[in-house]
C-alpha atoms as a PDB file:
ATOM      1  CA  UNK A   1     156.867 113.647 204.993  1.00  0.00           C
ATOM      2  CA  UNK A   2     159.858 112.628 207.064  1.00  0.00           C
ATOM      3  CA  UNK A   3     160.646 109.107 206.940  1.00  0.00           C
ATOM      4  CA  UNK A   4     163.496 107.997 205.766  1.00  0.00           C
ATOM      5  CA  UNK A   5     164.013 107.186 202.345  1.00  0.00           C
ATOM      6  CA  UNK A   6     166.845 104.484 200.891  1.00  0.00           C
ATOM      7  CA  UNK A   7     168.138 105.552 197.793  1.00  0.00           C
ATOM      8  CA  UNK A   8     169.683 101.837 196.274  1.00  0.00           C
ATOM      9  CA  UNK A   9     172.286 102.038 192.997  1.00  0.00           C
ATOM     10  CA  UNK A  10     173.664  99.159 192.250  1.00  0.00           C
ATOM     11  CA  UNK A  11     177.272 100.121 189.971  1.00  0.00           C
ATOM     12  CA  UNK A  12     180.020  98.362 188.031  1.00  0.00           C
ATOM     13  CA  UNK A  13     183.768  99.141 189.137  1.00  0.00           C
ATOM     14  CA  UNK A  14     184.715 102.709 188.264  1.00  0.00           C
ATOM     15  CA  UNK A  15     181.530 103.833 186.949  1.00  0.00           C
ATOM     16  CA  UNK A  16     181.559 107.184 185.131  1.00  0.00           C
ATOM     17  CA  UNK A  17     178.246 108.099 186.106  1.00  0.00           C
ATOM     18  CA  UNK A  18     177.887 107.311 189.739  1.00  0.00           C
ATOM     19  CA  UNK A  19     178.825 111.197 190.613  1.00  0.00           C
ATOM     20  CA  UNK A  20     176.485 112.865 188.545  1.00  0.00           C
ATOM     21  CA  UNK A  21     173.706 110.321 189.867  1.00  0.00           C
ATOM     22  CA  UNK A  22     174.696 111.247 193.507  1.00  0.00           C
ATOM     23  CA  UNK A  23     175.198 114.617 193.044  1.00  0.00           C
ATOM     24  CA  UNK A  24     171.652 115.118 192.288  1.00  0.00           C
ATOM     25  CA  UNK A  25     170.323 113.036 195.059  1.00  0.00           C
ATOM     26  CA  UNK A  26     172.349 115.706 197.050  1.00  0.00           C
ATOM     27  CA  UNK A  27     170.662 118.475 195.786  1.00  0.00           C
ATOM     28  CA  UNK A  28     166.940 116.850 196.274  1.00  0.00           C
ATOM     29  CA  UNK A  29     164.672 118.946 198.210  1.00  0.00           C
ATOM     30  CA  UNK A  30     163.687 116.038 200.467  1.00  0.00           C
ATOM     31  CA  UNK A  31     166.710 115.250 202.731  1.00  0.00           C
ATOM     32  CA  UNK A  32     165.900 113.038 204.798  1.00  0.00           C
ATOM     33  CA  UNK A  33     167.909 109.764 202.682  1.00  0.00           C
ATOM     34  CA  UNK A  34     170.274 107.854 202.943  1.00  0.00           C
ATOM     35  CA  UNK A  35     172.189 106.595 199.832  1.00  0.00           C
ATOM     36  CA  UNK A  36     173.658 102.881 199.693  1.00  0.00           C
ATOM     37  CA  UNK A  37     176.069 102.220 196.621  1.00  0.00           C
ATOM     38  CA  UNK A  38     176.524  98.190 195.883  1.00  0.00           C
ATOM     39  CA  UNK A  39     179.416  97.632 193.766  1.00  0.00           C
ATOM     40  CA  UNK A  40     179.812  93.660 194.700  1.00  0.00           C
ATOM     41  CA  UNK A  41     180.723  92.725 190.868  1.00  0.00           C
ATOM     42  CA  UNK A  42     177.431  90.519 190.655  1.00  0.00           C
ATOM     43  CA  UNK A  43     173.785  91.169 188.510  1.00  0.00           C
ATOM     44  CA  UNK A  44     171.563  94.102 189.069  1.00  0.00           C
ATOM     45  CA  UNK A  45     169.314  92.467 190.046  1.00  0.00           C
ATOM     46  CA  UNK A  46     171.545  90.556 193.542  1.00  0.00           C
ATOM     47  CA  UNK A  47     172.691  93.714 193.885  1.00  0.00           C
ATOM     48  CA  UNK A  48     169.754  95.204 194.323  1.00  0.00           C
ATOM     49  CA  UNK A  49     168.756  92.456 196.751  1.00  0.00           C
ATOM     50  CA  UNK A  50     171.980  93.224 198.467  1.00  0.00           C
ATOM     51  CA  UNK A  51     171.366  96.787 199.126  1.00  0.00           C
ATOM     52  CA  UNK A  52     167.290  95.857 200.191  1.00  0.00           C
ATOM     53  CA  UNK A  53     169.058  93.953 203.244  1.00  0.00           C
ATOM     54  CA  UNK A  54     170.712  96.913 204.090  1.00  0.00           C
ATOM     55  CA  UNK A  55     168.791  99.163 204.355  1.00  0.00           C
ATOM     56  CA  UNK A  56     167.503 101.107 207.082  1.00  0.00           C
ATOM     57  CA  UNK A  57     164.536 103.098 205.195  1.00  0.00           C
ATOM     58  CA  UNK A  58     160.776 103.114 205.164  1.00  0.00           C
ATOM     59  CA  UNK A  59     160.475 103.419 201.244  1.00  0.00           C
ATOM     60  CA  UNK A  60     163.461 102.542 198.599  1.00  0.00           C
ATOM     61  CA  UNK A  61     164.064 104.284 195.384  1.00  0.00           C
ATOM     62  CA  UNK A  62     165.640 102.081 193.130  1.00  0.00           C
ATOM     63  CA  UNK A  63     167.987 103.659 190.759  1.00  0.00           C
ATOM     64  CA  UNK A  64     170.893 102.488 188.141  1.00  0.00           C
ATOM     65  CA  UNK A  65     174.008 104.788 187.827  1.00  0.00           C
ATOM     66  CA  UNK A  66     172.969 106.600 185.038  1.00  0.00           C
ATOM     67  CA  UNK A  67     169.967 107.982 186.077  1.00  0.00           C
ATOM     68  CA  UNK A  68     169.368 111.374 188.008  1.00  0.00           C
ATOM     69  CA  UNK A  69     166.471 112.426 189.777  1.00  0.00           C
ATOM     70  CA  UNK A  70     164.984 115.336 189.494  1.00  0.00           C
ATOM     71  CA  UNK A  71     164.909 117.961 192.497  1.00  0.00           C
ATOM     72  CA  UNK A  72     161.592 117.338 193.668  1.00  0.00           C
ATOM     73  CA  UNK A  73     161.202 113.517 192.818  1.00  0.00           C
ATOM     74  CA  UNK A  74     161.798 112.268 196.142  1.00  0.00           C
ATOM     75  CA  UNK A  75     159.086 114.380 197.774  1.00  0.00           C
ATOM     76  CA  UNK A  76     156.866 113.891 195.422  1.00  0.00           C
ATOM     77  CA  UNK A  77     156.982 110.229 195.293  1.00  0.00           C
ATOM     78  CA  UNK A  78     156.695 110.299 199.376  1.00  0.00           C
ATOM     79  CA  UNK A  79     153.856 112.333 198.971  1.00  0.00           C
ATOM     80  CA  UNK A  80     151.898 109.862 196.214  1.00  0.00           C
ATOM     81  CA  UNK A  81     152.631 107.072 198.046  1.00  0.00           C
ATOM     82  CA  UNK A  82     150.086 107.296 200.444  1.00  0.00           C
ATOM     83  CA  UNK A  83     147.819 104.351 199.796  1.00  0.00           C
ATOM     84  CA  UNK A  84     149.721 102.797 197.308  1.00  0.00           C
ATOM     85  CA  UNK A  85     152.195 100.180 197.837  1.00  0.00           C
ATOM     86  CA  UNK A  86     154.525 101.691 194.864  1.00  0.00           C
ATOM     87  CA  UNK A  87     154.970 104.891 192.896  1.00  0.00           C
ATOM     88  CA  UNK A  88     155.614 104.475 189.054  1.00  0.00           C
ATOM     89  CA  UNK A  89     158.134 107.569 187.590  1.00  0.00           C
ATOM     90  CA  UNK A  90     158.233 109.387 184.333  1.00  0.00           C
ATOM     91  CA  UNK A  91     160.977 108.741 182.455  1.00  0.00           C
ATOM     92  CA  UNK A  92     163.146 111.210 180.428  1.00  0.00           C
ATOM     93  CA  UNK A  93     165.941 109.665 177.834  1.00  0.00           C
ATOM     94  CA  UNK A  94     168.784 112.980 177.923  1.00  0.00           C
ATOM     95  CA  UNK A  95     171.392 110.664 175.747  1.00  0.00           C
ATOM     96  CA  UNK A  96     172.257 112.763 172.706  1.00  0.00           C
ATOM     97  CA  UNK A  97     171.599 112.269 169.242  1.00  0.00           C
ATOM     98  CA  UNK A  98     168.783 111.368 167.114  1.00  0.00           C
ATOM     99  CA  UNK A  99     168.446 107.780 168.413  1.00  0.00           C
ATOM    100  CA  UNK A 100     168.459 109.691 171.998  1.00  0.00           C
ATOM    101  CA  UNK A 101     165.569 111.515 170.858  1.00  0.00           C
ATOM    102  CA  UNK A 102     163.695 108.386 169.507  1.00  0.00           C
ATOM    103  CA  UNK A 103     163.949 106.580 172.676  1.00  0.00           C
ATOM    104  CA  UNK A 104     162.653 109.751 174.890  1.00  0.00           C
ATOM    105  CA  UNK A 105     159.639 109.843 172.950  1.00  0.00           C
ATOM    106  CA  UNK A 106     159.091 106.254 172.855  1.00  0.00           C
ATOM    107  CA  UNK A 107     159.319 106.241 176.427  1.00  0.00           C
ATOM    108  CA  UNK A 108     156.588 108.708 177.014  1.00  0.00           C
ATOM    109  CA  UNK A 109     153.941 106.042 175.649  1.00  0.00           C
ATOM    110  CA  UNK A 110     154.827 103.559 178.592  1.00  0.00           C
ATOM    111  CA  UNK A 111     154.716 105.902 181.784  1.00  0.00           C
ATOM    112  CA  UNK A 112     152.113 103.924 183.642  1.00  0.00           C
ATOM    113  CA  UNK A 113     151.195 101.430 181.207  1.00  0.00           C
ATOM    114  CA  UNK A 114     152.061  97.633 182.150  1.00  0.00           C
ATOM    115  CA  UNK A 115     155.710  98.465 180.338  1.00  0.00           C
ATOM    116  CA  UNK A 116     156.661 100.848 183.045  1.00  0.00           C
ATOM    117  CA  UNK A 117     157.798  99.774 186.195  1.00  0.00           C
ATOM    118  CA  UNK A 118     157.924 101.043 190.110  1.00  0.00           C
ATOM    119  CA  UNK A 119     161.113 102.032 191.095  1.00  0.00           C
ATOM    120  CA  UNK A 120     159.860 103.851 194.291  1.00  0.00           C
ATOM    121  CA  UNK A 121     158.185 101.601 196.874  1.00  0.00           C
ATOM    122  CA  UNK A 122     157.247 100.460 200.349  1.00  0.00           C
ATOM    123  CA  UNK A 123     159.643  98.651 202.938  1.00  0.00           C
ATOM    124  CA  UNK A 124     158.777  94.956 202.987  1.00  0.00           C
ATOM    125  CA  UNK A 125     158.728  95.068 199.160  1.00  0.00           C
ATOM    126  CA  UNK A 126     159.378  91.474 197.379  1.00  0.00           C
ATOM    127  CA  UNK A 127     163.247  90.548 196.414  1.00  0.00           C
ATOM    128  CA  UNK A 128     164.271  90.652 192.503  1.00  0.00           C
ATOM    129  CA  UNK A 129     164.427  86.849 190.675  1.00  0.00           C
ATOM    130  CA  UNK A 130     168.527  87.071 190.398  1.00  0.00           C
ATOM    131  CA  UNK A 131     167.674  84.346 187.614  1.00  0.00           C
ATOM    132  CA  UNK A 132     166.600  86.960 185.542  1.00  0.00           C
ATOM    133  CA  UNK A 133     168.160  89.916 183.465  1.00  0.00           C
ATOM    134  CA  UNK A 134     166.522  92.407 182.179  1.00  0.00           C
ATOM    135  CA  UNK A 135     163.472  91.482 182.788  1.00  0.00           C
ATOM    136  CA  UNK A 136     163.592  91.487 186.524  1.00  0.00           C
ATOM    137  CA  UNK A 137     161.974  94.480 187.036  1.00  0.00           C
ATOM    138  CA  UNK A 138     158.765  93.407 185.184  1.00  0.00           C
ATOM    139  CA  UNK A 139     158.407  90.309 187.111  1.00  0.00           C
ATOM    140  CA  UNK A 140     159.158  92.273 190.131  1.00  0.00           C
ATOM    141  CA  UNK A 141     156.299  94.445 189.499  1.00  0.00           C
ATOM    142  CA  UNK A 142     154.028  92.042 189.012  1.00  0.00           C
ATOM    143  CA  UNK A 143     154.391  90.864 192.257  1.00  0.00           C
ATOM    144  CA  UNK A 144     154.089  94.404 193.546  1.00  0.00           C
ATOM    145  CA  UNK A 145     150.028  93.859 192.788  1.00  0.00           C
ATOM    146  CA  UNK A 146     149.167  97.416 190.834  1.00  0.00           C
ATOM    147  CA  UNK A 147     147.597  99.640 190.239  1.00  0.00           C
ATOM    148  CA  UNK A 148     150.598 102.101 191.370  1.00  0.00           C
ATOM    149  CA  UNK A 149     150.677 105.619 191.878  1.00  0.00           C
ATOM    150  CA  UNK A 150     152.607 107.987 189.485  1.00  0.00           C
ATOM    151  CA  UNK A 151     154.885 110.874 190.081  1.00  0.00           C
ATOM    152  CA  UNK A 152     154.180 114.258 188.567  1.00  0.00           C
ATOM    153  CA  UNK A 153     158.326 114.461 188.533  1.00  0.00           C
ATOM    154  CA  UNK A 154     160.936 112.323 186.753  1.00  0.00           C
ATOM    155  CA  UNK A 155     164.206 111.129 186.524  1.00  0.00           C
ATOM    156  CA  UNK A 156     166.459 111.165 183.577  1.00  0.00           C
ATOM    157  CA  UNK A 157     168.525 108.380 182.146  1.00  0.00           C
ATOM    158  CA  UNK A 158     171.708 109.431 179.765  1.00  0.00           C
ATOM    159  CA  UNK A 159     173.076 105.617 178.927  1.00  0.00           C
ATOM    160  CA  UNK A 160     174.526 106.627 176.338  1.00  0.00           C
ATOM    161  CA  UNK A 161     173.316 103.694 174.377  1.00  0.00           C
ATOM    162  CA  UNK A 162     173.902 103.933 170.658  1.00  0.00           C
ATOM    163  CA  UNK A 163     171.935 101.667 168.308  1.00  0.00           C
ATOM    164  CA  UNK A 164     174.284  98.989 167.962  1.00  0.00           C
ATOM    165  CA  UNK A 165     175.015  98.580 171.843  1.00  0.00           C
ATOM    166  CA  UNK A 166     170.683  98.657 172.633  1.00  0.00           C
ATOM    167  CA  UNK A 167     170.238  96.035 170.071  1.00  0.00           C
ATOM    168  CA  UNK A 168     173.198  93.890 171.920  1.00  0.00           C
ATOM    169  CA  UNK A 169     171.343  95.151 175.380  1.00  0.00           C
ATOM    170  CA  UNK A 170     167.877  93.565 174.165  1.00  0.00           C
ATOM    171  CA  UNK A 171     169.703  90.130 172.532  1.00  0.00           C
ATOM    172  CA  UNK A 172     170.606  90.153 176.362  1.00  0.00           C
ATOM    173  CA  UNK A 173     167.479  90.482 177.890  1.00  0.00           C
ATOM    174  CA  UNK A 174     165.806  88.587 175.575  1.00  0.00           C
ATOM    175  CA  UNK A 175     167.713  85.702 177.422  1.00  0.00           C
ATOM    176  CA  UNK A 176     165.339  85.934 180.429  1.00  0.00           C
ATOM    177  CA  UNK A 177     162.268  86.522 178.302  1.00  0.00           C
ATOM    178  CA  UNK A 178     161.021  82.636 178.884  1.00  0.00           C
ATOM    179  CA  UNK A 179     161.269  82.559 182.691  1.00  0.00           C
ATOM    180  CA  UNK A 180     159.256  85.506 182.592  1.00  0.00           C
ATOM    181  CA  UNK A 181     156.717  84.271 180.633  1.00  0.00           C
ATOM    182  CA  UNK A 182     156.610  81.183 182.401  1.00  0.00           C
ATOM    183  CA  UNK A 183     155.949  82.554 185.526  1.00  0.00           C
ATOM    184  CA  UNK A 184     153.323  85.502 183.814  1.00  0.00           C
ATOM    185  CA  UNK A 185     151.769  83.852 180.701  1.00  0.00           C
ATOM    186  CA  UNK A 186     148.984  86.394 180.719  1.00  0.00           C
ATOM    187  CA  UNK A 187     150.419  89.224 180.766  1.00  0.00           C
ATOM    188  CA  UNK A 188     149.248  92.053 178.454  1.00  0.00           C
ATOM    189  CA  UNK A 189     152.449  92.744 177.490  1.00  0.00           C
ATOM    190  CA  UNK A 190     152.249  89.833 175.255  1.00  0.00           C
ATOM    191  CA  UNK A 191     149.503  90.670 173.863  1.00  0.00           C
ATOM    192  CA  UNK A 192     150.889  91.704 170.137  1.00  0.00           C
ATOM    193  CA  UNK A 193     148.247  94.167 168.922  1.00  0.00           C
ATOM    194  CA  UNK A 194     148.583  96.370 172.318  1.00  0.00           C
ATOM    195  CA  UNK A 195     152.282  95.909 172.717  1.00  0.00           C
ATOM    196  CA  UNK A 196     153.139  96.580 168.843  1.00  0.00           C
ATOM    197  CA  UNK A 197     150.196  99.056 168.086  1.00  0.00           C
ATOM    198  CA  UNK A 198     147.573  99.893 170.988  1.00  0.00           C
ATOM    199  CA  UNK A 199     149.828 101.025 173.199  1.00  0.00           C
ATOM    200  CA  UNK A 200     150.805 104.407 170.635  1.00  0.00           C
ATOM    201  CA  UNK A 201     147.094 105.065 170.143  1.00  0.00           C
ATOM    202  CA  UNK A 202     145.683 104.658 173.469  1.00  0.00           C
ATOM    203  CA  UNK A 203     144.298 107.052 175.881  1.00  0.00           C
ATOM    204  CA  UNK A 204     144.738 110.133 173.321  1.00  0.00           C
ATOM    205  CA  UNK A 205     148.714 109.040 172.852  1.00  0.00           C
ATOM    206  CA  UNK A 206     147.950 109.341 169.056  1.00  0.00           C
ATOM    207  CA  UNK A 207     147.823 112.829 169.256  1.00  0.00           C
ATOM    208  CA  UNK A 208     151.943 111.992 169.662  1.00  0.00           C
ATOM    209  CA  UNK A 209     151.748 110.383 166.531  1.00  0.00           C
ATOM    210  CA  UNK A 210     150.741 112.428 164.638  1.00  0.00           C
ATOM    211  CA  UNK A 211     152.597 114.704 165.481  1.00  0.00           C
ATOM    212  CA  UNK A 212     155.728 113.538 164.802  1.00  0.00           C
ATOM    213  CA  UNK A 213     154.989 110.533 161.923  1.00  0.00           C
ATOM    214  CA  UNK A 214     158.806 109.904 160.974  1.00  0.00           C
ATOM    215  CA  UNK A 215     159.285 109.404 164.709  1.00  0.00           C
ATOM    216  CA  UNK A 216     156.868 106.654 164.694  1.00  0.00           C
ATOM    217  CA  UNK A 217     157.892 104.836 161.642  1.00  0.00           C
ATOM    218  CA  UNK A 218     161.027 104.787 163.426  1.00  0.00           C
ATOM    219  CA  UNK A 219     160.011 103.369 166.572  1.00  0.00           C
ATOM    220  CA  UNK A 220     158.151 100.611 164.520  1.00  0.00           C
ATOM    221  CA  UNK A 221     161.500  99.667 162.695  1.00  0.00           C
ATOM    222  CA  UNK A 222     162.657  99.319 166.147  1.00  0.00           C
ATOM    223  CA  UNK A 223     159.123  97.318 167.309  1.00  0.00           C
ATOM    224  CA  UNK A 224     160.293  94.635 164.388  1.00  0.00           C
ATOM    225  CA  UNK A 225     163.764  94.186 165.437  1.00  0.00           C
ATOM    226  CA  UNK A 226     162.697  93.960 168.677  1.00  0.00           C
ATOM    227  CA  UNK A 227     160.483  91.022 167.913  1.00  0.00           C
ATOM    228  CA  UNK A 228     162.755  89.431 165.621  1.00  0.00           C
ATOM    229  CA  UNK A 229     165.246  89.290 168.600  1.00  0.00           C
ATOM    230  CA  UNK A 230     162.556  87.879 170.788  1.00  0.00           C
ATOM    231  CA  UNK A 231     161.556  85.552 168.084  1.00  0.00           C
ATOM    232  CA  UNK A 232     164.769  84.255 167.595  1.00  0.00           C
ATOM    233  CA  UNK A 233     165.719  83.629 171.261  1.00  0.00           C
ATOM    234  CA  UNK A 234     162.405  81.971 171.804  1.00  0.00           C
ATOM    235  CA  UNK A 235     162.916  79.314 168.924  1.00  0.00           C
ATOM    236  CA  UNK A 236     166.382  79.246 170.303  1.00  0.00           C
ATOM    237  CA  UNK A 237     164.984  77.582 174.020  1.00  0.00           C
ATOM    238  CA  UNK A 238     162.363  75.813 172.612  1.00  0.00           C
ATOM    239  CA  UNK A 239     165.043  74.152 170.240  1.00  0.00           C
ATOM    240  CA  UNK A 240     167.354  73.416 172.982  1.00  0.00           C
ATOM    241  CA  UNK A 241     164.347  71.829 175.306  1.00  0.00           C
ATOM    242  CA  UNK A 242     163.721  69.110 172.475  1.00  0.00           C
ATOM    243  CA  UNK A 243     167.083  68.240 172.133  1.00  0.00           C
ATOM    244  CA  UNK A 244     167.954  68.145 175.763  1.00  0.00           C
ATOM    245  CA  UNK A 245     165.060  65.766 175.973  1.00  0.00           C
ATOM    246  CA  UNK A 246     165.646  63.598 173.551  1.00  0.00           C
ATOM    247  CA  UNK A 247     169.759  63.243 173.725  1.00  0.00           C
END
């Protein structure tokens, strides 16, 4: 319970958020860690690779700016990680506002399902694909080889995303969505009735559902733009391959 843990953020220049996000690290109730900002104007994803080379811990806790652990996340993480080769976290949307809201409780469905990711792991862990964007940390994981372990604490994650800007967000990542398909073409996350439906119901999750009903026929307006996006930029490469071989 005292090995040295490197806490990795990669930032943009003069990010607002980067002193909330440390301050909590400070106040952690596992101190042994060292914290290693990378603000080298590139992806996430290099960046992240960047701060992997440097540093000096046994596990790595991968965090973005905005994001704030809770007190007890680091210890508990080192504590779960015993036998596992990563630790999947709870995550808790704080960004205000109704949309806020939606996307906290969507989130709850995916803690540990094959839409979550790792973000606390072993040293020795594989580098991100820099090629991709968004969807990095989903091809990361898969080369993490689950099943993971998962934190009783969380971390919580005030983007301050509006509508507007996640819909430009997921037009973004959407970009990346056919290298990582290419390289996981069997991945249950493609698999439409779990991703759109199964994944709400599952494992008692309806209970959630029924609870809050309006929620969920907002989160499935969401679903469909979602997979119109996806749609779009999918007949948008496929497009592009046929002409590229043919001119």
């Amino acid at each position: 319970m005292n090995k040295l843990v490197s806490v990795i953020i990669p930032v943009t220049q003069n990010d607002p958020h980067l002193t909330s996000c440390l301050r909590a690290i400070r106040r952690s109730t596992y101190k042994n860690v060292e914290t290693i900002v990378v603000d080298e104007g590139l992806e996430r994803s290099a960046q992240r690779n960047i701060g992997m080379s440097r540093a000096k811990g046994e596990y790595f806790l991968f965090l973005d700016s905005d994001q704030e652990v809770s007190y007890d996340l680091i210890e508990d993480c080192v504590r779960k990680i015993n036998g596992y080769v990563a630790v999947n976290i709870p995550e808790r949307v704080v960004t205000k506002g109704f949309f806020g809201r939606l996307r906290d409780w969507e989130r709850q469905f995916y803690t540990g399902t094959c839409i979550d990711v790792p973000r606390f792991v072993k040293r020795g862990c594989p580098h991100f694909d820099e090629q991709q964007h968004g969807t990095e940390d989903s091809d990361w994981a898969r080369r993490l080889h689950p099943p993971f372990a998962l934190s009783e604490s969380c971390f919580y994650h005030n983007d301050g995303v509006n509508l507007w800007s996640y819909l430009k967000k997921k037009s973004y990542y959407a970009k990346s969505m056919k290298r990582f398909r290419d390289r996981n073409p069997q991945d249950k996350i493609y698999n439409f009735w779990w991703r759109c439906f199964g994944v709400y119901f599952e494992n008692g999750k309806w209970r959630m559902v029924l609870r809050k009903p309006h929620y969920f026929i907002c989160l499935m307006g969401l679903v469909f733009i979602r997979g119109i996006i996806y749609i779009w930029f999918r007949q948008h490469h496929e497009m592009r391959r046929i002409w590229d071989y043919y001119i």
